[in-house]
Protein backbone atom coordinates (compact mmCIF):
# COMPACT_ATOMS: atom_id res chain seq x y z
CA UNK A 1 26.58 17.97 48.75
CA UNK A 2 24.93 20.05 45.80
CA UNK A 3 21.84 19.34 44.23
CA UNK A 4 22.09 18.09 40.66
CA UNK A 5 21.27 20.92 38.18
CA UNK A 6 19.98 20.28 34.91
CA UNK A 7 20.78 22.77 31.83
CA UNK A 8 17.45 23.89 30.75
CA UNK A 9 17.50 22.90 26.60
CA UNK A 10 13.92 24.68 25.16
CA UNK A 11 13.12 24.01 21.84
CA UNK A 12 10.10 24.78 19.81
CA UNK A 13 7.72 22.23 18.30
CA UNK A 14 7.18 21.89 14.73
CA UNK A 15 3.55 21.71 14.57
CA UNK A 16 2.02 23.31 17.51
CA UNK A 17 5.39 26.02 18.27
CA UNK A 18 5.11 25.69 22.21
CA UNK A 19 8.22 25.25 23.72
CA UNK A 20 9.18 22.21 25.58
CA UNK A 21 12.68 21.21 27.22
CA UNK A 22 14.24 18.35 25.74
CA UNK A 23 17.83 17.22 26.29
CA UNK A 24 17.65 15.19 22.80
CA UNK A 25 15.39 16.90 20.56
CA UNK A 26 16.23 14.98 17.34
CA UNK A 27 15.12 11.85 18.43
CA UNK A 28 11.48 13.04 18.12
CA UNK A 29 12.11 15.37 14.93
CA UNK A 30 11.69 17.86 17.32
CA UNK A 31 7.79 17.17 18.43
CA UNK A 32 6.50 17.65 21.69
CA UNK A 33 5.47 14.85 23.57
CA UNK A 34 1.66 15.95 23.04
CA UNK A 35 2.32 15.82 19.33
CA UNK A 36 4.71 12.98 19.35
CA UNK A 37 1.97 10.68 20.40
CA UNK A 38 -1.06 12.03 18.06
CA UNK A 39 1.70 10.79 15.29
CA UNK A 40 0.34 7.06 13.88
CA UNK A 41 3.48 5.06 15.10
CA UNK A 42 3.58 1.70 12.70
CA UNK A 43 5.61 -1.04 12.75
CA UNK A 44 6.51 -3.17 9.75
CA UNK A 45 6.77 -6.91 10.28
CA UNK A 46 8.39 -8.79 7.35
CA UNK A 47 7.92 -12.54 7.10
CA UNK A 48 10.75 -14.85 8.01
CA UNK A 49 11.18 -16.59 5.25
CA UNK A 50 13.86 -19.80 5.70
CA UNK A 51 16.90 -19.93 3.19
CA UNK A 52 17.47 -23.62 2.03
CA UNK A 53 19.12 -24.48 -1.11
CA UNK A 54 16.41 -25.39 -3.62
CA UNK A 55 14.64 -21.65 -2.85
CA UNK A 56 13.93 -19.85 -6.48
CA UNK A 57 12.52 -23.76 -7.46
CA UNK A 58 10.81 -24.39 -4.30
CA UNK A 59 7.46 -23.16 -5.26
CA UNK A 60 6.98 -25.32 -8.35
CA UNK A 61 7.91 -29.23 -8.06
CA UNK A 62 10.16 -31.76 -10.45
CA UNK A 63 7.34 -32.80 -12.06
CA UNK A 64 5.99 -29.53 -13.20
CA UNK A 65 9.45 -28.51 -14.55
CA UNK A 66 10.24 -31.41 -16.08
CA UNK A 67 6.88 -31.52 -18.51
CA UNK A 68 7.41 -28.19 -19.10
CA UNK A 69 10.88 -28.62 -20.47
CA UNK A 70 9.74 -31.61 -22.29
CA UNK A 71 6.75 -29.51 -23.44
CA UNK A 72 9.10 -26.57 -25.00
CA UNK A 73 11.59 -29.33 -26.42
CA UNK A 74 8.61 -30.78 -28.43
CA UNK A 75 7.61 -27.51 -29.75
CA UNK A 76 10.80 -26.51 -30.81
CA UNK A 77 11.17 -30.29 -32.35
CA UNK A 78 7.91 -29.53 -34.44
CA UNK A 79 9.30 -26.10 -35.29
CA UNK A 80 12.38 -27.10 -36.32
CA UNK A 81 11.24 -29.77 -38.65
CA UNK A 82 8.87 -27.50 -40.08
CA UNK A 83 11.38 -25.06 -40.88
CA UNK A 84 14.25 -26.99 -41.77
CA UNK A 85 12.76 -30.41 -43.97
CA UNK A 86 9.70 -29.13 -45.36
């Protein structure tokens, strides 16, 4: 039985330029292992947030939009009489 060979893939790093072997030198953008790990490695967590059917309006309740659009109709009431019989 033979011994398993391995093909010897050198590459050079980009920020110190040794050379290291690496059979997949992409996955690292071509780093040593030395350099790989001085790199800050974050990960981004975004929040869950749950899809139901009253989402865009689920931050304000009935209440609030229904003075509101009574508020605005008023306005434009007093506007319009304003504009239209005086």
């Amino acid at each position: 039985m033979k011994p398993t060979y391995y093909n010897a893939l050198w590459h050079n790093c980009q920020t110190c330029h040794i050379h290291y072997m690496s059979e997949q030198p992409h996955i690292r953008a071509y780093l040593c292992d030395d350099c790989w790990n001085k790199l800050p490695h974050f990960t981004v967590k975004a929040p869950k947030k749950e899809v139901t059917l009253d989402t865009p309006m689920s931050d304000w309740p009935m209440v609030w939009i229904a003075l509101y659009t009574t508020g605005c109709m008023v306005l434009i009431g007093i506007i319009g009489y304003y504009l239209w019989l005086k």
